[in-house]
Protein backbone atom coordinates (compact mmCIF):
# COMPACT_ATOMS: atom_id res chain seq x y z
CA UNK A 1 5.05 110.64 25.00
CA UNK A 2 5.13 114.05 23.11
CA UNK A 3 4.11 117.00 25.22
CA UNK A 4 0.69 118.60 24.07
CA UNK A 5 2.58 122.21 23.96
CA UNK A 6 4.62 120.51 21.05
CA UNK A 7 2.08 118.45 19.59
CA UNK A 8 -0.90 121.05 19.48
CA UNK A 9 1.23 123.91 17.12
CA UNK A 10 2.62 121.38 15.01
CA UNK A 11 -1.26 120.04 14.01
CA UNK A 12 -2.24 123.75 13.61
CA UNK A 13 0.98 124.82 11.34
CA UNK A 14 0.32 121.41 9.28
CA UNK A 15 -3.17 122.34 8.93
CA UNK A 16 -2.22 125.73 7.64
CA UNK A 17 -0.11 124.29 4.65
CA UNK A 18 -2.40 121.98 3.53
CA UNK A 19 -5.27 124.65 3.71
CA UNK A 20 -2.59 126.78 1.51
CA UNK A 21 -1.32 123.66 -0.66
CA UNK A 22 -5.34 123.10 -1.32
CA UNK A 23 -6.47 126.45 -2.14
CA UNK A 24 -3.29 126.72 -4.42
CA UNK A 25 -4.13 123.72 -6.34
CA UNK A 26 -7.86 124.86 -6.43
CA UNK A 27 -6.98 128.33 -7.94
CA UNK A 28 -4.94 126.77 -10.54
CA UNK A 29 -7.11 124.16 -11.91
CA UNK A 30 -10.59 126.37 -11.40
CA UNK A 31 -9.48 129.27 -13.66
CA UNK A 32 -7.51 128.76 -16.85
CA UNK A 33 -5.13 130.99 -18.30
CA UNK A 34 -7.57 133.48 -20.64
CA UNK A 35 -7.10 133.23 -24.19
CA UNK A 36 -6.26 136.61 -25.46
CA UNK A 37 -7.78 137.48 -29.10
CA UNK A 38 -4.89 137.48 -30.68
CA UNK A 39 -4.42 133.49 -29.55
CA UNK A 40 -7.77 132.34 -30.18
CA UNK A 41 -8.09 134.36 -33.90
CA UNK A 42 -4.34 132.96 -34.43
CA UNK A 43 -5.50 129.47 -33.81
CA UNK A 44 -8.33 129.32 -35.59
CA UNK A 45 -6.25 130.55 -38.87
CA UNK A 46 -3.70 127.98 -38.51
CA UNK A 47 -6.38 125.51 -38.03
CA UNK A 48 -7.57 126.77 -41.38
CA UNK A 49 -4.81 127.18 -43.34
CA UNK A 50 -3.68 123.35 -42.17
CA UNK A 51 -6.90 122.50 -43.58
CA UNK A 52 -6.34 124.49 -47.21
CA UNK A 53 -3.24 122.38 -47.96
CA UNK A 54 -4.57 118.91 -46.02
CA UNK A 55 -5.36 116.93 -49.23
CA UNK A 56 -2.47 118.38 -51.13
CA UNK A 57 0.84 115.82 -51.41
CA UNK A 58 3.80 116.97 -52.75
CA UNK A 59 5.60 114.92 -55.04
CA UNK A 60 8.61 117.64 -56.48
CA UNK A 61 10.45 119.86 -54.22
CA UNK A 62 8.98 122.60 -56.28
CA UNK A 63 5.51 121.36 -54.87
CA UNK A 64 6.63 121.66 -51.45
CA UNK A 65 7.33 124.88 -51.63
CA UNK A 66 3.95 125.79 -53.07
CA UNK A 67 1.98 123.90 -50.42
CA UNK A 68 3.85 126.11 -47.73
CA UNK A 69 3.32 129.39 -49.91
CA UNK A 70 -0.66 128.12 -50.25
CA UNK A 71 -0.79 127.52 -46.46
CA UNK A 72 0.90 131.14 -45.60
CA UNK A 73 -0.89 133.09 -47.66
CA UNK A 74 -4.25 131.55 -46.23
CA UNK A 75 -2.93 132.05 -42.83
CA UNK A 76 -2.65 136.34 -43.83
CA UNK A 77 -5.76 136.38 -45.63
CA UNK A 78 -7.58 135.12 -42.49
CA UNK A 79 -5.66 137.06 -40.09
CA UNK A 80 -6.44 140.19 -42.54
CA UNK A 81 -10.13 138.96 -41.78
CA UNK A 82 -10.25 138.92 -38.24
CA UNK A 83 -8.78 143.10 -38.29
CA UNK A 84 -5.14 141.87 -37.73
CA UNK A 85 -2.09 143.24 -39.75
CA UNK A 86 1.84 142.99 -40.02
CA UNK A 87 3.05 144.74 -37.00
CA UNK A 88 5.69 147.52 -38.15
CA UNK A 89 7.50 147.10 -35.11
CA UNK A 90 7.78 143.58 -36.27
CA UNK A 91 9.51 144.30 -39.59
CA UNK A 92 11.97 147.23 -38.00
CA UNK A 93 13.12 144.45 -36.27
CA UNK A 94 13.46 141.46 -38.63
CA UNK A 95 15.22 144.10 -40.78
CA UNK A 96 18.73 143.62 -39.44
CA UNK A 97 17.99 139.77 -38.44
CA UNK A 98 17.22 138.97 -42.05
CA UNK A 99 20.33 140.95 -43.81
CA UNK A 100 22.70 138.65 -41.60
CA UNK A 101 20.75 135.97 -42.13
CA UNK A 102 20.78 136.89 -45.93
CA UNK A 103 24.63 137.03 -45.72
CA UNK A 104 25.32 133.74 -43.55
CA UNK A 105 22.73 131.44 -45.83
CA UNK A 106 24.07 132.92 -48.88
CA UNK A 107 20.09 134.02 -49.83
CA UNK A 108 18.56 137.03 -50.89
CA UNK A 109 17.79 139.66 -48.08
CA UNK A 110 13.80 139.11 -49.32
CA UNK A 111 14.21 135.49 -49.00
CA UNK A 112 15.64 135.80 -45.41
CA UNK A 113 12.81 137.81 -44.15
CA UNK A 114 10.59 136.10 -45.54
CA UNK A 115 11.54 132.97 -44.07
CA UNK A 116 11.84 134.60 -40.74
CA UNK A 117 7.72 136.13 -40.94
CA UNK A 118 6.85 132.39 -41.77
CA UNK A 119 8.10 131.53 -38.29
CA UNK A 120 7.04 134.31 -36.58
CA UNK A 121 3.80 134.50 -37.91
CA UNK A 122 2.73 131.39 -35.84
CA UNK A 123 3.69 132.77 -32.98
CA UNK A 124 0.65 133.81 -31.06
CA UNK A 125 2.17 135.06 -27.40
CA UNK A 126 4.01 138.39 -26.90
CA UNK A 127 7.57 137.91 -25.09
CA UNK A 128 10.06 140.47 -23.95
CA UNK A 129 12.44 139.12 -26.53
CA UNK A 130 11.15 141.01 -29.79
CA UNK A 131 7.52 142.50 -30.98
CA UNK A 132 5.22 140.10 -31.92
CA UNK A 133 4.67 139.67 -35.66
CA UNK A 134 0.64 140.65 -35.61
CA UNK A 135 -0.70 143.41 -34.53
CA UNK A 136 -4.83 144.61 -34.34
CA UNK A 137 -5.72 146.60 -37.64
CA UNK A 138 -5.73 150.23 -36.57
């Protein structure tokens, strides 16, 4: 039989965890990660801008590219709306990215940044990696 001394702490240290393991899963599920503005006004334009080019099919390449150029320029405009702006940072840095890009795709140097805003435009959360591409209208 297992001595009480032994049995007693082991019952109390299990309780414990699953006290801990419950709270944990509690905290997680009871409050979402917050939206910040930035997310929530970026969603909403890309919602919208998906929306400007739904009913439009492409048939020529040539059409493709106007479809995306429709659905970027909707996504600015409504950014522009909701007070939010090119961040300079943003460009200082896509400066150097977009000349080797330029070089390596055999493009223009406005082409290359321009393809890289497109993509960075969408992004919504701020990393370590580089400044974000938006940036509140001052």
């Amino acid at each position: 039989m297992i001595n009480k001394r032994v049995l007693i702490p082991v019952i109390f240290v299990s309780a414990l965890i699953a006290i801990y393991l419950f709270s944990l899963f509690k905290f997680n599920h009871a409050n979402p990660t917050q939206q910040t503005q930035l997310r929530k006004v970026g969603d909403e334009c890309a919602g919208i801008s998906e929306n400007a080019v739904a009913k439009m099919t492409a048939v020529v390449e040539f059409q493709k590219l106007e479809i995306q150029g429709r659905k970027i320029n909707v996504m600015r405009l409504c950014m522009k709306d909701h007070g939010f702006v090119e961040n300079p940072n943003w460009f200082v840095y896509a400066q150097p990215i977009s000349l080797a890009s330029s070089v390596k795709q055999n493009i223009s140097q406005d082409e290359a940044i321009e393809n890289l805003r497109r993509l960075d435009m969408m992004q919504f959360d701020e990393t370590s990696k580089h400044p974000i591409y938006w940036s509140p209208r001052s």
